[in-house]
N, C-alpha and C. Protein backbone atom coordinates (compact mmCIF):
# COMPACT_ATOMS: atom_id res chain seq x y z
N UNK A 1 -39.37 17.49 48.18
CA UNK A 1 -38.57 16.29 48.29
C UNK A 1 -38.13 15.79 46.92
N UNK A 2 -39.16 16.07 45.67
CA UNK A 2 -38.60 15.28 44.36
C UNK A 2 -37.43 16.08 43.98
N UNK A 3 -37.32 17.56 44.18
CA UNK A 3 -36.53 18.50 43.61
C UNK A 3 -35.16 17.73 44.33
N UNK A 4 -35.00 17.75 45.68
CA UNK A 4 -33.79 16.84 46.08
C UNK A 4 -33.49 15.71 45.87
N UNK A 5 -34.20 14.75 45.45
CA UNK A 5 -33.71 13.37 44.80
C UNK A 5 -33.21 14.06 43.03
N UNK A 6 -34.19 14.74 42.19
CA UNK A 6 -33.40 14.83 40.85
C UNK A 6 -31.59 15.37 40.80
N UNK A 7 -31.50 16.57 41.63
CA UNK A 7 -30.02 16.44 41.80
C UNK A 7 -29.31 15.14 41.77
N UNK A 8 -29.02 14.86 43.05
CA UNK A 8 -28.27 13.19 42.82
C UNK A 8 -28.63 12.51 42.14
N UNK A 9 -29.56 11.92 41.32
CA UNK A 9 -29.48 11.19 40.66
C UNK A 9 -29.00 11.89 38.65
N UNK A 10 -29.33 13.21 38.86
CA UNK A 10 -28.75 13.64 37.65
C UNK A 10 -27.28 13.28 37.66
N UNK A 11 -26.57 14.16 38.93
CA UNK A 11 -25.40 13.95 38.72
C UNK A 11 -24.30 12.40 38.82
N UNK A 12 -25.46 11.70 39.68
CA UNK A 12 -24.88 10.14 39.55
C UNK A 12 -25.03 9.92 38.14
N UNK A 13 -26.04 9.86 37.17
CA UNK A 13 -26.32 9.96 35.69
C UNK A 13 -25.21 10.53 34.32
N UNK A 14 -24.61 11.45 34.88
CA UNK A 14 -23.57 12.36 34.45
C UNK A 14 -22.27 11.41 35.09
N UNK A 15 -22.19 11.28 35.82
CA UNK A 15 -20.89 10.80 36.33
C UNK A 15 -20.72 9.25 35.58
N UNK A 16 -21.79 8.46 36.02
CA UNK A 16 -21.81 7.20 35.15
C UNK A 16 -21.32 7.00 33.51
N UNK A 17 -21.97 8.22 32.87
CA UNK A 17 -22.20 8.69 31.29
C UNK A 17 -20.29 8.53 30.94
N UNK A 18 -19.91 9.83 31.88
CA UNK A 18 -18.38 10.40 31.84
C UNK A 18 -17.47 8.20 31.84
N UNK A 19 -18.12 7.91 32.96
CA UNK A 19 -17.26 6.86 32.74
C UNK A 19 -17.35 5.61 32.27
N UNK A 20 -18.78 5.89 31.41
CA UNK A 20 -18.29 4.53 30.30
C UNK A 20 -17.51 5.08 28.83
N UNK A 21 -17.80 7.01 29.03
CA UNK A 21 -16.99 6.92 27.85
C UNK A 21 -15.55 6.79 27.65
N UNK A 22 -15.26 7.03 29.30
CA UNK A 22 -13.96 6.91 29.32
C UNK A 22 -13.40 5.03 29.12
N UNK A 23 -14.06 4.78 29.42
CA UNK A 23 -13.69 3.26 29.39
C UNK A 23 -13.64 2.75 27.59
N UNK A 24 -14.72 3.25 26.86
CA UNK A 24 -14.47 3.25 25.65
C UNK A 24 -13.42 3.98 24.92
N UNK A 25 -13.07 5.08 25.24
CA UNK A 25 -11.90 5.53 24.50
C UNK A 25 -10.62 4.76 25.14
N UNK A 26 -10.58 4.28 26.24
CA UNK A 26 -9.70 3.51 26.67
C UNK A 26 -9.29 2.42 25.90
N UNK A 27 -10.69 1.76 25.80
CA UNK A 27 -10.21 0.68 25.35
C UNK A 27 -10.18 0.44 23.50
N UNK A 28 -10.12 1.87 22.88
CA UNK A 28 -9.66 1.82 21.87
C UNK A 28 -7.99 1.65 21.14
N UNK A 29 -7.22 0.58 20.75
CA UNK A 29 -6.08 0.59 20.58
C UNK A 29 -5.71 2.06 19.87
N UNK A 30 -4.26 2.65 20.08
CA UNK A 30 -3.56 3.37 19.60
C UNK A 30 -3.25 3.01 17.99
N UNK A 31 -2.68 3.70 17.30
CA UNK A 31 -2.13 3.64 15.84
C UNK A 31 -1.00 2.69 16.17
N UNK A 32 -0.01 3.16 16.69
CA UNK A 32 0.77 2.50 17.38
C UNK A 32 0.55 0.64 17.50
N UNK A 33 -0.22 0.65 18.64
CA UNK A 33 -0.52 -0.70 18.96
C UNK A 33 -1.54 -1.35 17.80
N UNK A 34 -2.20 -0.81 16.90
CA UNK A 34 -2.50 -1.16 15.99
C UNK A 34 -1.98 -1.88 14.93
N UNK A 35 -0.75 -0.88 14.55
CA UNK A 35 0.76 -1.57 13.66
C UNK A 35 1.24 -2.38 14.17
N UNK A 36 1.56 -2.64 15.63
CA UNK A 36 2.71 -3.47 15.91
C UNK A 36 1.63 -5.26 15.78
N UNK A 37 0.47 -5.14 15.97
CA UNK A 37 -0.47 -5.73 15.95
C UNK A 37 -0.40 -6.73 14.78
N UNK A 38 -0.18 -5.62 13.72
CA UNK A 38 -0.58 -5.77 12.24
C UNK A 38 0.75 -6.53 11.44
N UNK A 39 1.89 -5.95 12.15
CA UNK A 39 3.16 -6.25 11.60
C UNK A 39 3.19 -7.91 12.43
N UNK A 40 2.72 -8.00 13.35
CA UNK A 40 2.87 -9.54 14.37
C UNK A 40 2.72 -10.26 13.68
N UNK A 41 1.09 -9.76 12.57
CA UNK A 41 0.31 -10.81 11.86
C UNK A 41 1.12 -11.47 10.39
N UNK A 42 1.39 -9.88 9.89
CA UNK A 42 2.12 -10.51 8.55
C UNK A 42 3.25 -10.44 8.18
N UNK A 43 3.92 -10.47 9.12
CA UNK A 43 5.88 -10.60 9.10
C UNK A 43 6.35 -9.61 7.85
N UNK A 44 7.51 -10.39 8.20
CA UNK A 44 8.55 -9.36 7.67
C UNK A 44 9.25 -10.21 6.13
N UNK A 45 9.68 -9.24 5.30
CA UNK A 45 10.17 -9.59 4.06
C UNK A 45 11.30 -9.80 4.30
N UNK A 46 11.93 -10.44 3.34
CA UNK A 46 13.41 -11.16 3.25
C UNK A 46 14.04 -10.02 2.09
N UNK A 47 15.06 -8.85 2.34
CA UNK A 47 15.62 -8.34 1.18
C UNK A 47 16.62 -8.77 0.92
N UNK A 48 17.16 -8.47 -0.16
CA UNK A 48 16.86 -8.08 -1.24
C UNK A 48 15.77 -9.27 -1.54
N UNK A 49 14.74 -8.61 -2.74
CA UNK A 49 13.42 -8.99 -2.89
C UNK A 49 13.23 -8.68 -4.48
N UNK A 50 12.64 -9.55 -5.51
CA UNK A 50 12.73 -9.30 -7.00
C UNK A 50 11.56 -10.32 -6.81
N UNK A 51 9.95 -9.71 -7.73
CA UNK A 51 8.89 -10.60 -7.86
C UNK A 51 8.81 -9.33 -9.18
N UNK A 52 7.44 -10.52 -9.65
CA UNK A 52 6.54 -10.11 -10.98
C UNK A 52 5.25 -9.82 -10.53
N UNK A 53 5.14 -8.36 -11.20
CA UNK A 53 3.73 -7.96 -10.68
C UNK A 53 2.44 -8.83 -11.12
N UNK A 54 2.34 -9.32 -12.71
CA UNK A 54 1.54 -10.33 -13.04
C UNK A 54 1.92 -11.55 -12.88
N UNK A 55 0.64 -12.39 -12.59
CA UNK A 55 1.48 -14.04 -12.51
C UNK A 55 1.84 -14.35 -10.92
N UNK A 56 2.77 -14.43 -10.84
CA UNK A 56 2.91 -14.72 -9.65
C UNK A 56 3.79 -13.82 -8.52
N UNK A 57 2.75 -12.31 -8.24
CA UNK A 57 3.13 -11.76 -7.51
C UNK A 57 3.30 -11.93 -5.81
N UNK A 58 4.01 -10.48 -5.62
CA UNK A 58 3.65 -11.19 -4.26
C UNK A 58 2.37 -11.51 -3.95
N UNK A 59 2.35 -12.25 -2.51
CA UNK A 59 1.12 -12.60 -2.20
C UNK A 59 0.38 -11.67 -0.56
N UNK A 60 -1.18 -11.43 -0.65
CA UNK A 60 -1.21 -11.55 0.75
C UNK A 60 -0.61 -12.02 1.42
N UNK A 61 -0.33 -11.78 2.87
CA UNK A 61 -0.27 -12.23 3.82
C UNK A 61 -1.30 -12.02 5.04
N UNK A 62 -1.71 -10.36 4.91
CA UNK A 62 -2.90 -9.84 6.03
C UNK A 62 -3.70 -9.38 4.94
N UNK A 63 -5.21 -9.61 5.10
CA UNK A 63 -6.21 -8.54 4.28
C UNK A 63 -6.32 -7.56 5.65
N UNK A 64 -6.05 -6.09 4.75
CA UNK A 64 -7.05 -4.66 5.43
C UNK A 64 -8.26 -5.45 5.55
N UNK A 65 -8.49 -4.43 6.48
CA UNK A 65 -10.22 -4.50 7.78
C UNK A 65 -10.42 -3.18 7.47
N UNK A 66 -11.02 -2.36 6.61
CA UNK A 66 -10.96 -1.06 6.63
C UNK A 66 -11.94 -0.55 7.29
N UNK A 67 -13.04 -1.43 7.79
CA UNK A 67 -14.29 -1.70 8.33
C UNK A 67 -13.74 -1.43 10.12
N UNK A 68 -12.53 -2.13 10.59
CA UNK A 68 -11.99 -2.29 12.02
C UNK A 68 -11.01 -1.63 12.25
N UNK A 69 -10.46 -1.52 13.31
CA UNK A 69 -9.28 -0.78 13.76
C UNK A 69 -7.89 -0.93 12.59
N UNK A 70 -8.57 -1.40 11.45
CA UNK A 70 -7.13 -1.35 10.61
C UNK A 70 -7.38 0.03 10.10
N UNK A 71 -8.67 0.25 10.28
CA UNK A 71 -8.50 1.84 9.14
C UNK A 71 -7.43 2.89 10.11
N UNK A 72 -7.62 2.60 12.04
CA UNK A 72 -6.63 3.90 12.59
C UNK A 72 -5.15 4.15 11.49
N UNK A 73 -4.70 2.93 11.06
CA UNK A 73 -3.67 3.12 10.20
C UNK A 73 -3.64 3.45 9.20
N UNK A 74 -4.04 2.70 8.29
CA UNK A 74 -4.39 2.04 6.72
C UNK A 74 -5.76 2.69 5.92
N UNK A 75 -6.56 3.76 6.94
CA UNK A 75 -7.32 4.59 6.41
C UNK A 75 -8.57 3.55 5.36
N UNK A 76 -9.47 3.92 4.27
CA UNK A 76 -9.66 3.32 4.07
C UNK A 76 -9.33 2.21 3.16
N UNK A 77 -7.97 2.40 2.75
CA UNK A 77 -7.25 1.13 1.84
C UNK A 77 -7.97 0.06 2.20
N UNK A 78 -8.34 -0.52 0.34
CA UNK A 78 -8.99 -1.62 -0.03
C UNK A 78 -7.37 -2.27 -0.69
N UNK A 79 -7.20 -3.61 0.52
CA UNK A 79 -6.13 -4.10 -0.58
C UNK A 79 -5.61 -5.35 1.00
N UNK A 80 -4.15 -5.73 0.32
CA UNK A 80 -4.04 -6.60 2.17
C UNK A 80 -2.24 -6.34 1.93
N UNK A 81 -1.57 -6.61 2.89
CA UNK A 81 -0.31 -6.69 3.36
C UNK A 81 0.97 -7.54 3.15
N UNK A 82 1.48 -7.70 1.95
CA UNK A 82 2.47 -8.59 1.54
C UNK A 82 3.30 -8.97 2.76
N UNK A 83 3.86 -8.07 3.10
CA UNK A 83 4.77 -7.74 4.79
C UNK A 83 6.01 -6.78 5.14
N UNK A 84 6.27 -6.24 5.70
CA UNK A 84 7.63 -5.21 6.43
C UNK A 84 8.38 -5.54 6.29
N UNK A 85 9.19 -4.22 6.18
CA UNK A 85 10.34 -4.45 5.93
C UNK A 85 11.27 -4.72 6.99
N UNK A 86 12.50 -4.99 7.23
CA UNK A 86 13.10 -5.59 8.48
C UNK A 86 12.87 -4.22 8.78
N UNK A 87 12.82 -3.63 10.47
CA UNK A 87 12.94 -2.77 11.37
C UNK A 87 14.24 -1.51 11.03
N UNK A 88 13.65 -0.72 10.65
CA UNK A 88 14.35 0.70 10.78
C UNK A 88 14.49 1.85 12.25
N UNK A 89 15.32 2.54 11.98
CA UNK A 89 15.34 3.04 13.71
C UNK A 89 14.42 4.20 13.81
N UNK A 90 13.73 4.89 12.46
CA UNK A 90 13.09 5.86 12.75
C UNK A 90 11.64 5.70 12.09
N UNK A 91 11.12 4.46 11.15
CA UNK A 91 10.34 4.54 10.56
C UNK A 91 9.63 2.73 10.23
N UNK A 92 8.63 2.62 10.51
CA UNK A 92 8.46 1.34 9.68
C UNK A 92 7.86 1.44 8.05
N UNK A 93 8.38 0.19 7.03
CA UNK A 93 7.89 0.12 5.71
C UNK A 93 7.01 -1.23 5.20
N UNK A 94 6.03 -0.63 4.76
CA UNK A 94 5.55 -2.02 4.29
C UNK A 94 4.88 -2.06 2.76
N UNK A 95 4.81 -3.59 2.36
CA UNK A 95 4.90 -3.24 0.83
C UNK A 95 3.24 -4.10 0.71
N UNK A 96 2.09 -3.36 0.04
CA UNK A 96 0.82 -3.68 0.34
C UNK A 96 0.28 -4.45 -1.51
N UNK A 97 -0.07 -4.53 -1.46
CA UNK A 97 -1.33 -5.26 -2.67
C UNK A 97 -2.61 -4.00 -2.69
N UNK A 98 -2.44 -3.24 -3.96
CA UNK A 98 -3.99 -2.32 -3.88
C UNK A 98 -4.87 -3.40 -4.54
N UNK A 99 -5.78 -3.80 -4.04
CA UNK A 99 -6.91 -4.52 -4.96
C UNK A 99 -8.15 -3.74 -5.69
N UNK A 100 -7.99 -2.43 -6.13
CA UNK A 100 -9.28 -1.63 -6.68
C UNK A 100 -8.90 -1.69 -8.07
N UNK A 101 -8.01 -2.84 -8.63
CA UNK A 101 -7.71 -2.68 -10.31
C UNK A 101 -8.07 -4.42 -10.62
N UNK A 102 -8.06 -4.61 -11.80
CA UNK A 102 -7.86 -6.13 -12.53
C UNK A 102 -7.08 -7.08 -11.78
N UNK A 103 -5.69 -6.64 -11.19
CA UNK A 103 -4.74 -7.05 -10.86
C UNK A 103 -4.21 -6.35 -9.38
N UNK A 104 -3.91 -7.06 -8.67
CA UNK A 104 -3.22 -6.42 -7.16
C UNK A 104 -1.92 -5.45 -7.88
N UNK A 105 -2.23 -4.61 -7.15
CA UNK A 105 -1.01 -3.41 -7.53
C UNK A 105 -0.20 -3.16 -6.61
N UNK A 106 1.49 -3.29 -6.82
CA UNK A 106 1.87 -3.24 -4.84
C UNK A 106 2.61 -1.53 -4.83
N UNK A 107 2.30 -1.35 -3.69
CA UNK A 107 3.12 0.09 -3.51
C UNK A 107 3.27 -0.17 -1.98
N UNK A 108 3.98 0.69 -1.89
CA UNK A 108 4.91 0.73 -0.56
C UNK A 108 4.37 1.98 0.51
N UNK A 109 4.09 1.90 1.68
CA UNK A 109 3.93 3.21 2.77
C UNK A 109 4.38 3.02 3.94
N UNK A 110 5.21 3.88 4.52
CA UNK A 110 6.17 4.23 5.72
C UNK A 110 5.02 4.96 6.28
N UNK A 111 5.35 4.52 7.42
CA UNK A 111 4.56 5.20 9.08
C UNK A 111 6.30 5.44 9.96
N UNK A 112 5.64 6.26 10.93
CA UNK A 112 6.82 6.27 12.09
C UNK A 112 6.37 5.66 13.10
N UNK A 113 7.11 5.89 13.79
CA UNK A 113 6.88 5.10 15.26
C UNK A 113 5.33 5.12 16.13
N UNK A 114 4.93 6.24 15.57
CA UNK A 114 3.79 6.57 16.52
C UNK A 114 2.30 5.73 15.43
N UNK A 115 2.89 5.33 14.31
CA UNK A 115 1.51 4.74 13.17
C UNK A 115 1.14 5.82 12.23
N UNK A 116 2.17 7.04 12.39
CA UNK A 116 1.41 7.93 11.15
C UNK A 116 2.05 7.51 10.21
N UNK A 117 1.56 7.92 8.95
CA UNK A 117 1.40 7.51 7.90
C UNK A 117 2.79 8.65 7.34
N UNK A 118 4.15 8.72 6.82
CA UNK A 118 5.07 9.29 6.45
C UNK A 118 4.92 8.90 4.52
N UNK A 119 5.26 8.42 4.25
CA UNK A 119 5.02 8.70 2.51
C UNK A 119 3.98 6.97 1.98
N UNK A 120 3.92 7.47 0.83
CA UNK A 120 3.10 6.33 0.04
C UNK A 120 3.25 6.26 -1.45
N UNK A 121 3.76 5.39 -1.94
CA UNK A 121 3.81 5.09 -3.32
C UNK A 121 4.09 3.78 -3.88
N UNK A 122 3.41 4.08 -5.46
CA UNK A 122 3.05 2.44 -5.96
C UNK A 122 4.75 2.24 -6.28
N UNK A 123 5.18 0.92 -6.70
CA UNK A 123 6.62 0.51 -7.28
C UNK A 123 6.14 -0.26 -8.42
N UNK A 124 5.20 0.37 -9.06
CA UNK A 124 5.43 -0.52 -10.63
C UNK A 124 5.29 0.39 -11.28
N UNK A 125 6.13 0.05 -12.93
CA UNK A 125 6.41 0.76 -13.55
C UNK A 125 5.71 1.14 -14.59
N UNK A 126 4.44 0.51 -14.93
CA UNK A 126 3.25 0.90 -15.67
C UNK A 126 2.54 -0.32 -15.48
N UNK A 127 1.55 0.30 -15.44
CA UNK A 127 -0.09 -1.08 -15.88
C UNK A 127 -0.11 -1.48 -17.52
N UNK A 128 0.60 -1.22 -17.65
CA UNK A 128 1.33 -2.47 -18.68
C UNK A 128 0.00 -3.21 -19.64
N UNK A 129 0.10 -4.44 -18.90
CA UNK A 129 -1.04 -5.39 -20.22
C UNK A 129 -2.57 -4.59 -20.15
N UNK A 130 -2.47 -4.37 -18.79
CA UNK A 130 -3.80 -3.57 -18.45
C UNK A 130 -4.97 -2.23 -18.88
N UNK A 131 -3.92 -1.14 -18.55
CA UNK A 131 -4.47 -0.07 -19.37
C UNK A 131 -3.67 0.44 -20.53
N UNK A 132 -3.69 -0.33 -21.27
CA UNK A 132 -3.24 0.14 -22.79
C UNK A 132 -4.14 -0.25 -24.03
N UNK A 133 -3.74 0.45 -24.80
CA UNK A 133 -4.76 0.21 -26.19
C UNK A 133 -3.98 -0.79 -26.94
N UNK A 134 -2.78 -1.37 -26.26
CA UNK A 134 -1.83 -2.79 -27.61
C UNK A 134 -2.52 -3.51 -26.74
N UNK A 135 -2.91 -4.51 -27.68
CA UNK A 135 -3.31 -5.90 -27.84
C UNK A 135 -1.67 -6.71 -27.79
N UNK A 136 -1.68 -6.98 -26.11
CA UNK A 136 -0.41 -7.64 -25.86
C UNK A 136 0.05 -9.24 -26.45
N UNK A 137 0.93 -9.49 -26.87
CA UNK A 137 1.55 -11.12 -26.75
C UNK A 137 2.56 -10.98 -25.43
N UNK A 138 3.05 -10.23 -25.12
CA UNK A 138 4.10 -10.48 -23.94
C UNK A 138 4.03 -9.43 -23.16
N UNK A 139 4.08 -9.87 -22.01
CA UNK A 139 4.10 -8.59 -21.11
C UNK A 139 4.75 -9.08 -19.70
N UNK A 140 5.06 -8.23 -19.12
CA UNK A 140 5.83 -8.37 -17.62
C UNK A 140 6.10 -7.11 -17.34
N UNK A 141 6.27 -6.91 -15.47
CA UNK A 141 6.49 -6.03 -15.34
C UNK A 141 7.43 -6.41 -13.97
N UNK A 142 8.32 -5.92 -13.67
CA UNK A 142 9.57 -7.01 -12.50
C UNK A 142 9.73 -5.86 -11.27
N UNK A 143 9.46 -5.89 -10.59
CA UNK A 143 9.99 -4.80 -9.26
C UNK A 143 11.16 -5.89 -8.68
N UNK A 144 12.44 -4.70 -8.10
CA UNK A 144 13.19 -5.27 -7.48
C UNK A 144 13.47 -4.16 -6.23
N UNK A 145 13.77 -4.78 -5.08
CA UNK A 145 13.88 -4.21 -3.56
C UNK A 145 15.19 -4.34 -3.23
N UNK A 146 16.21 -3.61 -2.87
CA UNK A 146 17.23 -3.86 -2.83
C UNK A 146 17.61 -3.78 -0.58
N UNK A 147 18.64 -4.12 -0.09
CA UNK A 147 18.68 -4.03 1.46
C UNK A 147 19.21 -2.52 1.48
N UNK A 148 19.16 -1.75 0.61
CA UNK A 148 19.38 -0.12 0.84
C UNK A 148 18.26 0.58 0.95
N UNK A 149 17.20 0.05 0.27
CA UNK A 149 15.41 0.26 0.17
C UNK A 149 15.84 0.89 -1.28
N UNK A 150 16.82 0.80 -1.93
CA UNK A 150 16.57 1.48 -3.51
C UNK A 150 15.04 0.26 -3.80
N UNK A 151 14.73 0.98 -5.07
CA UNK A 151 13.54 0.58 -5.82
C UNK A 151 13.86 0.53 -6.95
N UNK A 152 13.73 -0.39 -7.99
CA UNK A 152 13.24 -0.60 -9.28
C UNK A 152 12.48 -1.38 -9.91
N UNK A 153 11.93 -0.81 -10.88
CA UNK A 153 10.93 -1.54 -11.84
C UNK A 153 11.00 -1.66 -13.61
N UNK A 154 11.20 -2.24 -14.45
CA UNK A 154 10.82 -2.86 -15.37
C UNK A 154 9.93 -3.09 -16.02
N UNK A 155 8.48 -2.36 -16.99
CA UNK A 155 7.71 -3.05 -17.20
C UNK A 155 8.04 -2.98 -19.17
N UNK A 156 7.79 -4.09 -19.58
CA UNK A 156 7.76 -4.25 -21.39
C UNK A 156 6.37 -5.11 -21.75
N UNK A 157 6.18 -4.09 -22.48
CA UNK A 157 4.90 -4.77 -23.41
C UNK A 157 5.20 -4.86 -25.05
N UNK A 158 4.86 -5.64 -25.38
CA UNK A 158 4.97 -6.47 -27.05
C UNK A 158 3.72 -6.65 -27.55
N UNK A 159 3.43 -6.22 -28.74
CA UNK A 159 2.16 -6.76 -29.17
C UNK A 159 1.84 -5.44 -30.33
N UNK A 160 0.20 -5.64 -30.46
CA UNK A 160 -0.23 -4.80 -31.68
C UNK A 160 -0.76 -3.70 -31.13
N UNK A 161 -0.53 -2.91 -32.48
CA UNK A 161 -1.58 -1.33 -31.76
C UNK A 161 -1.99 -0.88 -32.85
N UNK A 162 -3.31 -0.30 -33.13
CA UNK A 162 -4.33 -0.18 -34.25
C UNK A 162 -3.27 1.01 -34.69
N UNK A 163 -3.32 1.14 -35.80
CA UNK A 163 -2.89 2.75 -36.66
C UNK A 163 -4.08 3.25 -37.62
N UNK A 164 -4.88 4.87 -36.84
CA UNK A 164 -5.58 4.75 -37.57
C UNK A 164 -5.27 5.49 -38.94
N UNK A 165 -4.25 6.45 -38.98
CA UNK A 165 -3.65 6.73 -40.08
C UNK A 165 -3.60 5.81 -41.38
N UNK A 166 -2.77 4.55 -40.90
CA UNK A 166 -2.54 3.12 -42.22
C UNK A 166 -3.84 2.43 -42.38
N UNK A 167 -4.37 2.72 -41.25
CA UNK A 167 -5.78 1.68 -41.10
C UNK A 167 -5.24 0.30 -40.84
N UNK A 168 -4.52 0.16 -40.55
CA UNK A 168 -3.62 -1.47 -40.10
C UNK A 168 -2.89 -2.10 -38.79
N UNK A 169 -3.09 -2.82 -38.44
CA UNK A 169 -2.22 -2.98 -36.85
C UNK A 169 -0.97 -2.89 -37.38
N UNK A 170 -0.07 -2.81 -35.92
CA UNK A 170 1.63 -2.38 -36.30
C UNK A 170 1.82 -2.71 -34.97
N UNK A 171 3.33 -3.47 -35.35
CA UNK A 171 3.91 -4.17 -34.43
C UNK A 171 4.42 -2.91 -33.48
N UNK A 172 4.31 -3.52 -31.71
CA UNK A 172 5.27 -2.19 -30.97
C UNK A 172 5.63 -3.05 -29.96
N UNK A 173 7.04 -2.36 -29.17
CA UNK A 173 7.08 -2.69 -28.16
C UNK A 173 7.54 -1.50 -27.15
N UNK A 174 6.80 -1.28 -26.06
CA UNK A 174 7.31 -0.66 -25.01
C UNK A 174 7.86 -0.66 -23.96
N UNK A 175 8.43 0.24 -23.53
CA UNK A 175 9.19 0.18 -21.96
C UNK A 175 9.00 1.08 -20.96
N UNK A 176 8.32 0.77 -19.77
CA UNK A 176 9.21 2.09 -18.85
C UNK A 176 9.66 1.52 -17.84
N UNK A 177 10.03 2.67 -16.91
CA UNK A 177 11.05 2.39 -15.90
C UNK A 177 10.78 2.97 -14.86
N UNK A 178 11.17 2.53 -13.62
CA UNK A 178 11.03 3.23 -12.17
C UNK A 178 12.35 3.04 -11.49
N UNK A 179 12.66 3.79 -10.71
CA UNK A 179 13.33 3.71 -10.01
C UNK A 179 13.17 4.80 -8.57
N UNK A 180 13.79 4.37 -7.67
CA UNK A 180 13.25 5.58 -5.92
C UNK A 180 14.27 4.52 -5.18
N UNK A 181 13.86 5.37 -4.12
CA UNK A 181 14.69 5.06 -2.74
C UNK A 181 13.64 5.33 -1.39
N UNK A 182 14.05 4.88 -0.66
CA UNK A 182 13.10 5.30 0.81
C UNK A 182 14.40 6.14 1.33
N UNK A 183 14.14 7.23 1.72
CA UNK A 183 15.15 7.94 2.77
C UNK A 183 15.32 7.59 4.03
N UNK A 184 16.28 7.83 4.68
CA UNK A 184 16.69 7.27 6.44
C UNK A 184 15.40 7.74 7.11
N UNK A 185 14.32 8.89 6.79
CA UNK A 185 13.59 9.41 7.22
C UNK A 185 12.17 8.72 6.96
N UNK A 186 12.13 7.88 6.65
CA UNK A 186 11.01 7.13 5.66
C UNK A 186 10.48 7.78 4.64
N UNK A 187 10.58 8.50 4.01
CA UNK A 187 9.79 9.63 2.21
C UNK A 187 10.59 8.32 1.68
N UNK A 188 9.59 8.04 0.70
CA UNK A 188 9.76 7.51 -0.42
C UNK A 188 10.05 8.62 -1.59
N UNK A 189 11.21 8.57 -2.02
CA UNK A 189 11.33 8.78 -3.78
C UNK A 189 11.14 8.00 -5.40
N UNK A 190 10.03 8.38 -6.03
CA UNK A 190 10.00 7.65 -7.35
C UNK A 190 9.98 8.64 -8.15
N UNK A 191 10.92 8.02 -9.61
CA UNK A 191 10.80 9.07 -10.70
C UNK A 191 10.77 7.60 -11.56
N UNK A 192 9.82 7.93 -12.45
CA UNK A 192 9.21 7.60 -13.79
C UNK A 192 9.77 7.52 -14.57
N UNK A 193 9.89 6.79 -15.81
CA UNK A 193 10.63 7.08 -16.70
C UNK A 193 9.15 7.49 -18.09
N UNK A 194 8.93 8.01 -19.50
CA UNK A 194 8.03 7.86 -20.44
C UNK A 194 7.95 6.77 -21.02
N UNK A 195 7.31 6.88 -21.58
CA UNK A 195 7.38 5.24 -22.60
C UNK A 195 8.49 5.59 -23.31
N UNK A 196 9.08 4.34 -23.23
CA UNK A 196 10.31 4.22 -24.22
C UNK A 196 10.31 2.99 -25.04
N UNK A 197 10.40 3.22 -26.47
CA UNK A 197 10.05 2.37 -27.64
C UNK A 197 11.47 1.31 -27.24
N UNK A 198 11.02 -0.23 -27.97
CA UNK A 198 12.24 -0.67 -27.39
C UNK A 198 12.13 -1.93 -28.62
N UNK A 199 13.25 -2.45 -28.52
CA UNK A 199 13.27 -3.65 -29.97
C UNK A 199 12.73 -4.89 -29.37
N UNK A 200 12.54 -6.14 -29.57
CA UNK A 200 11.33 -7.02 -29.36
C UNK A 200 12.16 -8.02 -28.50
């Protein structure tokens, strides 16, 4: 008699198992419904768009949850969500804050429709006051967004830089440059410019 009760109740056991997992993967949101979620929260940008990366950059609007269903998207990015770009027909863009430096760093990443992740890149044109060996007096660095999705950036630094040749500080000033585009396809393009010496 026990041998015929363990059947049924194994397989009632098994059957139960099957459907709470199904109920859990159920009720896990999609990438998809994740973004549209995410985009609800922190709207959309106004282009054309021109801010300063130091000072008074953009700002949050959403912090990443990299901990919650923000990672299905956003993976584990430590940083939060300035906001989107108005609606494209094949791709969404959004322009984020990295917070793993001194300073929020913004770069830009396109998903498609379904929440995958299509390109990723920063839009500033150097870390500037930050990682350099001049001892700055002036610094800025300017991103501008145009309603074509061109990209540019601006960054100049002013100030001293040890010479150990003279053994003396010496005045410098630098420049570089960015510029890209987002394609109809969402890929981001950036090309760099080197440092370029520049008058004060």
């Amino acid at each position: 008699m026990k041998k015929n009760l363990v059947i049924p109740f194994l397989l009632l056991f098994l059957l139960l198992n099957l459907s709470c997992r199904n109920q859990v993967k159920n009720s896990l949101p999609s990438k998809r419904q994740q973004l549209i979620k995410i985009i609800k929260k922190a709207g959309f940008l106004k282009l054309p768009l021109n801010f300063e990366v130091l000072g008074n950059g953009l700002k949050d609007k959403y912090l990443l949850d990299h901990r919650g269903y923000d990672s299905l998207v956003f993976g584990k990015s430590l940083g939060g969500i300035c906001g989107f770009f108005p609606d494209t027909t094949f791709y969404y863009s959004v322009v984020l804050n990295s917070h793993g430096s001194a300073f929020p760093w913004p770069y830009i990443m396109t998903f498609d429709k379904n929440g995958n992740e299509i390109s990723s890149e920063g839009i500033s044109a150097f870390p500037g006051c930050v990682d350099t060996p001049i001892e700055s007096t002036s610094c800025y660095d300017s991103v501008w967004i145009d309603v074509d999705f061109r990209i540019r950036s601006i960054a100049k630094v002013i100030g001293k830089i040890y010479n150990p040749s003279t053994n003396k500080d010496e005045d410098i000033c630098n420049m570089n440059k960015l510029d890209g585009y987002i394609d109809k396809n969402g890929k981001i393009y950036i090309n760099k410019s080197d440092v370029i010496l520049c008058d004060k």
